[in-house]
Protein backbone atom coordinates (compact mmCIF):
# COMPACT_ATOMS: atom_id res chain seq x y z
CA UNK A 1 -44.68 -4.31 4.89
CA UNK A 2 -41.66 -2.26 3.84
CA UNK A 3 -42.71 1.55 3.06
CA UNK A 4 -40.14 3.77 1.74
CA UNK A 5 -41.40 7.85 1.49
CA UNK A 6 -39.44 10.03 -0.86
CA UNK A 7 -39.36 13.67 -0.19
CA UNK A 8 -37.55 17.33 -1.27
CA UNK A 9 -38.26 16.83 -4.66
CA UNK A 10 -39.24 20.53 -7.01
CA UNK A 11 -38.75 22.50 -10.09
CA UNK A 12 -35.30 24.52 -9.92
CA UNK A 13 -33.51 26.20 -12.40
CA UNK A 14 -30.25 24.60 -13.83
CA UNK A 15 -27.56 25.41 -11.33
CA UNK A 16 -29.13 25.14 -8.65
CA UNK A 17 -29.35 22.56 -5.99
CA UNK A 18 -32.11 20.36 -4.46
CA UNK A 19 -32.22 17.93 -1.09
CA UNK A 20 -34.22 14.29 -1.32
CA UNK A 21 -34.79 12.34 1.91
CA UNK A 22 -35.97 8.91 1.92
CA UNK A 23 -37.69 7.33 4.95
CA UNK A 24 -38.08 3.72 5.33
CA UNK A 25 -39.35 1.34 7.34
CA UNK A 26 -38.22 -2.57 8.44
CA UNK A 27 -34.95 -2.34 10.74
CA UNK A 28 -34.10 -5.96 8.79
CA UNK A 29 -32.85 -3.40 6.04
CA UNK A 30 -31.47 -0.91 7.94
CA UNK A 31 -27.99 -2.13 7.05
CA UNK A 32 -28.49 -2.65 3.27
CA UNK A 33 -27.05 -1.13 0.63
CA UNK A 34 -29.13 2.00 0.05
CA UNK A 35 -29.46 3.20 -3.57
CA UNK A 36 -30.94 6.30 -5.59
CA UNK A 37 -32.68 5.77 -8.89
CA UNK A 38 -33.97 8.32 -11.33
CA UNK A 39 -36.23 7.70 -14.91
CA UNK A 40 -36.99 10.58 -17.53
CA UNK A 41 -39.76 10.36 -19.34
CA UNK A 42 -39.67 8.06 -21.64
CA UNK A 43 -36.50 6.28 -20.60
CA UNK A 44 -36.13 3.33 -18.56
CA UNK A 45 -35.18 3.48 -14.53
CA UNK A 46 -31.30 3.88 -13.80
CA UNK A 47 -29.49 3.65 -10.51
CA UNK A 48 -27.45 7.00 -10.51
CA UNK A 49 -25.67 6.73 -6.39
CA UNK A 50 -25.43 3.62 -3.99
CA UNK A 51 -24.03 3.90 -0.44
CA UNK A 52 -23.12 0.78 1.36
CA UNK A 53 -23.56 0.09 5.09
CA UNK A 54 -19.70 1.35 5.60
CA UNK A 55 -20.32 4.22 3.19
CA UNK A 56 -19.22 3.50 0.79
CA UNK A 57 -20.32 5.62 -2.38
CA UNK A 58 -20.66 4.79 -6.19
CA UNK A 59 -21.82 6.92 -9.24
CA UNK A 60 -23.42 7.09 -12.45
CA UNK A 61 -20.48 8.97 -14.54
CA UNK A 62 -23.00 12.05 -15.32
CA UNK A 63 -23.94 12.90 -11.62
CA UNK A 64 -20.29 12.15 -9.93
CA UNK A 65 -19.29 15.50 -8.80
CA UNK A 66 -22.15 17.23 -8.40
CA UNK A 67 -24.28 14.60 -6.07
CA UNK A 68 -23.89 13.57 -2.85
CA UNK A 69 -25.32 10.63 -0.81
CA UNK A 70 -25.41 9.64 2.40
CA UNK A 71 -27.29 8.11 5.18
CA UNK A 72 -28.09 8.03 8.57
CA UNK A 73 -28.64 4.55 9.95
CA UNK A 74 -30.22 5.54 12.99
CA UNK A 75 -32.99 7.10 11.07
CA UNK A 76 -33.63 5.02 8.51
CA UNK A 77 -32.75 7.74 6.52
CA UNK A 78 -31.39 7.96 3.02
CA UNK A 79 -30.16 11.57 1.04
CA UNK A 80 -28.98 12.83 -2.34
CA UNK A 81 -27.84 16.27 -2.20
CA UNK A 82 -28.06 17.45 -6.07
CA UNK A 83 -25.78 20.49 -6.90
CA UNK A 84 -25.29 21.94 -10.20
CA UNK A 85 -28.15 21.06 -11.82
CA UNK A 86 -28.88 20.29 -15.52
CA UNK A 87 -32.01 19.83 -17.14
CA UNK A 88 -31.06 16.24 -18.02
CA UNK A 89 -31.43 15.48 -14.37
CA UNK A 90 -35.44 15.98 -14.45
CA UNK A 91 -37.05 13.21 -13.63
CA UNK A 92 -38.70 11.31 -10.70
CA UNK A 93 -36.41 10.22 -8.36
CA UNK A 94 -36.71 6.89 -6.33
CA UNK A 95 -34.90 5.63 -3.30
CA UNK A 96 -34.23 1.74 -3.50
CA UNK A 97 -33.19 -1.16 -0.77
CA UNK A 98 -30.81 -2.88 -2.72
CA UNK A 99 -31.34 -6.57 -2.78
CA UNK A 100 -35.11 -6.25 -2.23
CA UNK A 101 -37.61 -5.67 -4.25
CA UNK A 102 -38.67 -2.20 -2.27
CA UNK A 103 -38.59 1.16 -3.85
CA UNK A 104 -39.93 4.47 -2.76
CA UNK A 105 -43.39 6.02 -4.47
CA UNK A 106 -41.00 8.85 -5.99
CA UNK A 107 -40.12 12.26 -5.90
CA UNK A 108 -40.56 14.83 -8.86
CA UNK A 109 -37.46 16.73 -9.80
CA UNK A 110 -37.78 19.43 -12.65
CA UNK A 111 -34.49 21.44 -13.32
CA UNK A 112 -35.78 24.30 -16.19
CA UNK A 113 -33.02 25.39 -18.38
């Protein structure tokens, strides 16, 4: 069984910047595209950053420039350094193993205007 444990989540203020980790277990994965997914309340689940094997990186339009991810394979270790922060950001934040069915419990992420 696949487990996948979110962490860093918070309440900030807007402008401010936050840290998520994701952990996950199964080496058959370690090499899949890794993904970040957010949903507001009330709003359906989006992908907002992917980062492939090679690193390559791809963005929702209203996080490119201000988030970051990145992963270390030898960890099993996915990030999302959030900068600038906006109150449209809140929500809880799930890491994903693309072309699985796996996702992470979630992480809370308040930003407070």
């Amino acid at each position: 069984q696949v487990q996948l444990v979110e962490s860093g989540g918070g309440l900030v203020q807007a402008g401010g910047s936050l840290r998520l980790s994701c952990v996950f277990s199964g080496s058959p994965y370690r090499y899949n595209t890794l993904a970040w997914g957010r949903q507001a309340p009330g709003k359906q689940r989006e992908l907002v950053a992917t980062i492939s094997d090679a690193g390559r990186t791809t963005y929702i339009d209203s996080v490119k420039g201000r988030f970051t991810i990145s992963r270390d394979n030898a960890k099993n270790t996915v990030y999302l350094q959030m900068n600038s922060l906006r109150p449209e950001d809140t929500g809880v934040y799930y890491c994903h193993i693309s072309g699985t069915g796996y996702w992470g419990q979630g992480t809370q992420v308040t930003v407070s205007s």
